[in-house]
Protein backbone atom coordinates (compact mmCIF):
# COMPACT_ATOMS: atom_id res chain seq x y z
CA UNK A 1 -9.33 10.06 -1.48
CA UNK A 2 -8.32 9.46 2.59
CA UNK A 3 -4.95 7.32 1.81
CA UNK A 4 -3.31 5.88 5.06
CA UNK A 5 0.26 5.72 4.58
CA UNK A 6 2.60 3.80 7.15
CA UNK A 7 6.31 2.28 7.15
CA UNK A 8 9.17 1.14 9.23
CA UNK A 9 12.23 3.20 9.94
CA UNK A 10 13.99 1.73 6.64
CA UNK A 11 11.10 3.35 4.68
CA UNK A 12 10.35 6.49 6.67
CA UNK A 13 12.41 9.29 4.51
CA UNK A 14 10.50 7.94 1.20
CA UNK A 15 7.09 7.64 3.46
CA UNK A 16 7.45 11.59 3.69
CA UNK A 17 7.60 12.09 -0.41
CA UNK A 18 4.83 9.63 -0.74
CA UNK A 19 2.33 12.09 1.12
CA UNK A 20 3.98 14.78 -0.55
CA UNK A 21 2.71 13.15 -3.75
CA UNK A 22 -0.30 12.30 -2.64
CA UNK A 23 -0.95 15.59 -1.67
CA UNK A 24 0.34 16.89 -4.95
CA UNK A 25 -2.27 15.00 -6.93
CA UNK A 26 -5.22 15.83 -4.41
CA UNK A 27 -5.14 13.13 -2.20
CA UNK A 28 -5.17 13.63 1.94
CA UNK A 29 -2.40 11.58 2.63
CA UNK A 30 -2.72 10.30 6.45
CA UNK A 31 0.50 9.33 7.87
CA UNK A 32 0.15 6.55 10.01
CA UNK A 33 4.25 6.90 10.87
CA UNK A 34 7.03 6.59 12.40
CA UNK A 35 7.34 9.82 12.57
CA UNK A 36 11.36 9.47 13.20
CA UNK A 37 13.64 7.49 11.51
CA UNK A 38 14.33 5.14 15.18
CA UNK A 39 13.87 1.70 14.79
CA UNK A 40 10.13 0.40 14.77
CA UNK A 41 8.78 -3.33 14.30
CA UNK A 42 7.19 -2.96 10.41
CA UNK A 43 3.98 -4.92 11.65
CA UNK A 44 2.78 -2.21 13.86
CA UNK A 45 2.61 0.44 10.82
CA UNK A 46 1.26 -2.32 8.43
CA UNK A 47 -1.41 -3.50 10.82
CA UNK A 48 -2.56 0.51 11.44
CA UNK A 49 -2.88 1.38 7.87
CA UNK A 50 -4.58 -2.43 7.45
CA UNK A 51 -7.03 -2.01 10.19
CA UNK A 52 -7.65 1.99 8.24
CA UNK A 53 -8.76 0.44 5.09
CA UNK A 54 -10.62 -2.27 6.32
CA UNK A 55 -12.82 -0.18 8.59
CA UNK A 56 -13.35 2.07 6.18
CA UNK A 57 -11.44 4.95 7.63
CA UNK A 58 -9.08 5.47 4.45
CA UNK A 59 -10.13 4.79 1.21
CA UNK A 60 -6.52 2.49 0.60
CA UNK A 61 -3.00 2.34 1.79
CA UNK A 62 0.57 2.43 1.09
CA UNK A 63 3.36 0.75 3.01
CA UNK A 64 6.86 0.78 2.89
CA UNK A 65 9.61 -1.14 4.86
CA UNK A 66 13.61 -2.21 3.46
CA UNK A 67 12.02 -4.81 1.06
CA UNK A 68 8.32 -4.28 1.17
CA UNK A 69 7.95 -8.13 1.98
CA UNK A 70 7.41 -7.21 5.91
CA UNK A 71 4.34 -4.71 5.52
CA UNK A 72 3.14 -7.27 2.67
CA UNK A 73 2.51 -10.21 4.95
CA UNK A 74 1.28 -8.01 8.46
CA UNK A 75 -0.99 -6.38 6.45
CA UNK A 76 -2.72 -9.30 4.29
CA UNK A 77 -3.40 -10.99 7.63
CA UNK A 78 -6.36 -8.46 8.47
CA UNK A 79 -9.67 -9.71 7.05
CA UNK A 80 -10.68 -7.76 3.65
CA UNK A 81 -6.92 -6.50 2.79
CA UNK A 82 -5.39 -7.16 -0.16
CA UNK A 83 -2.06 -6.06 0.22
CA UNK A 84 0.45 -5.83 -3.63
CA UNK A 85 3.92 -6.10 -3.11
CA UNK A 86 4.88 -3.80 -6.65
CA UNK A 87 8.15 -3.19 -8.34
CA UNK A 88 7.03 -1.35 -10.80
CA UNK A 89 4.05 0.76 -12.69
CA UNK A 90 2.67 -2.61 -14.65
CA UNK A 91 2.93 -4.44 -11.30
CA UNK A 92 0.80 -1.45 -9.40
CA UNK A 93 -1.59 -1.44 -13.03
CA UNK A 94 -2.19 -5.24 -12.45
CA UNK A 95 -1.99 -5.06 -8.92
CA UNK A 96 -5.49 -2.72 -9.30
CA UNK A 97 -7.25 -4.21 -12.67
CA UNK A 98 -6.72 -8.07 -12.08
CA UNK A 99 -6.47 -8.25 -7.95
CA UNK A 100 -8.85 -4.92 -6.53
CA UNK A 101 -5.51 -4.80 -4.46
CA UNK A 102 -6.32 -2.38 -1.62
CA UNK A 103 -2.89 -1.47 -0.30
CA UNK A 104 0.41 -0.86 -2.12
CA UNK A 105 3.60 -1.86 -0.86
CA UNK A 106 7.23 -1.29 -1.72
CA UNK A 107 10.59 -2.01 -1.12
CA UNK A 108 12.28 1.31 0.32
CA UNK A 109 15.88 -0.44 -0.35
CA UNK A 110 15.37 -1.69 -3.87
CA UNK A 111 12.84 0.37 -5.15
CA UNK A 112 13.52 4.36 -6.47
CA UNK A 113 11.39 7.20 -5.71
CA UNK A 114 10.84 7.82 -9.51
CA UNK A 115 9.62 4.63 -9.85
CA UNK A 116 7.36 4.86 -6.94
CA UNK A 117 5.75 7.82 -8.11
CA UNK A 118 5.15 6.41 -11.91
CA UNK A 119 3.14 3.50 -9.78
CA UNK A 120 1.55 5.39 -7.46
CA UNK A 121 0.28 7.45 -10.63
CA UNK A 122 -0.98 3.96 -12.73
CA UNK A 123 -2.38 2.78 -9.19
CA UNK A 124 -4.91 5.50 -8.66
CA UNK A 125 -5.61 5.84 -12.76
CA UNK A 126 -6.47 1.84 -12.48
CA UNK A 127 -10.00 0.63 -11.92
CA UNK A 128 -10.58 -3.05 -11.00
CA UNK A 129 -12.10 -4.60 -14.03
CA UNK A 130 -14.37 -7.34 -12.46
CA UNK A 131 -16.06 -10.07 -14.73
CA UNK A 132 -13.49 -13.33 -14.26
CA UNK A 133 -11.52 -11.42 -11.90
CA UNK A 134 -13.70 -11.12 -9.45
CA UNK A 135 -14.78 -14.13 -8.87
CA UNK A 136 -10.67 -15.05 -8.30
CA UNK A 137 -10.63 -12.03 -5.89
CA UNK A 138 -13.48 -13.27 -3.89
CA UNK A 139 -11.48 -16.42 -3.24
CA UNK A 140 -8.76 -14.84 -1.60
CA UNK A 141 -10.67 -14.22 1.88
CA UNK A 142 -9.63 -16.13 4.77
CA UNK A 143 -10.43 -19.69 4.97
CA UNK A 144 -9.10 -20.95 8.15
């Protein structure tokens, strides 16, 4: 799978393990950046890995930024995205099998690489389970 992977400055160092991982498991991580740790506006990254999924380009995304919150909101505003702020592997599982979420986001201050990885593994091992769900999922494109 093409995974776009972006962040802010706050999230940059764990950004770099994330592809590792990715690449580990035999994914083609694209990184999306910063590609230094300077200080960057978080929108800009979530809005390039947003735009990636939604035009097809990358199969899904992971952002990171100091509380994942950021990258969350930018990215949900592109048409199609369904951005999952996740603090842990059941979030991530539920995340995929109730919500078809289509980018993962964390928290680069609160959350540990461990615990990134352990997602990141239930994440790609979860298939969205449709029936009643996806009815709910349908609802969540823009109204207004």
């Amino acid at each position: 799978m093409k995974i776009a992977v972006g962040s802010d400055h706050a999230g940059f160092e764990l950004k770099k393990s994330v592809i590792t991982w990715l690449q580990d498991h035999g994914h083609e991580g694209i990184d999306m950046g910063p590609y230094t740790e300077e200080s960057v506006d978080y929108p800009d990254y979530a809005r390039k890995v947003a735009l990636s999924v939604a035009d097809g380009s990358s199969d899904q995304g992971i952002l990171l930024c100091g509380t994942g919150i950021g990258v969350s909101i930018s990215a949900n505003k592109v048409k199609g995205i369904r951005a999952a702020l996740v603090f842990n592997p059941e979030f991530a599982t539920l995340a995929r099998q109730h919500n078809d979420a289509n980018i993962i986001c964390f928290s680069a201050r609160f959350t540990d690489k461990e615990t990134i990885e352990k997602s990141l593994h239930n994440w790609f091992a979860t298939p969205f389970e449709g029936g009643r769900h996806q009815r709910r999922v349908e609802k969540i494109e823009p109204c207004c």
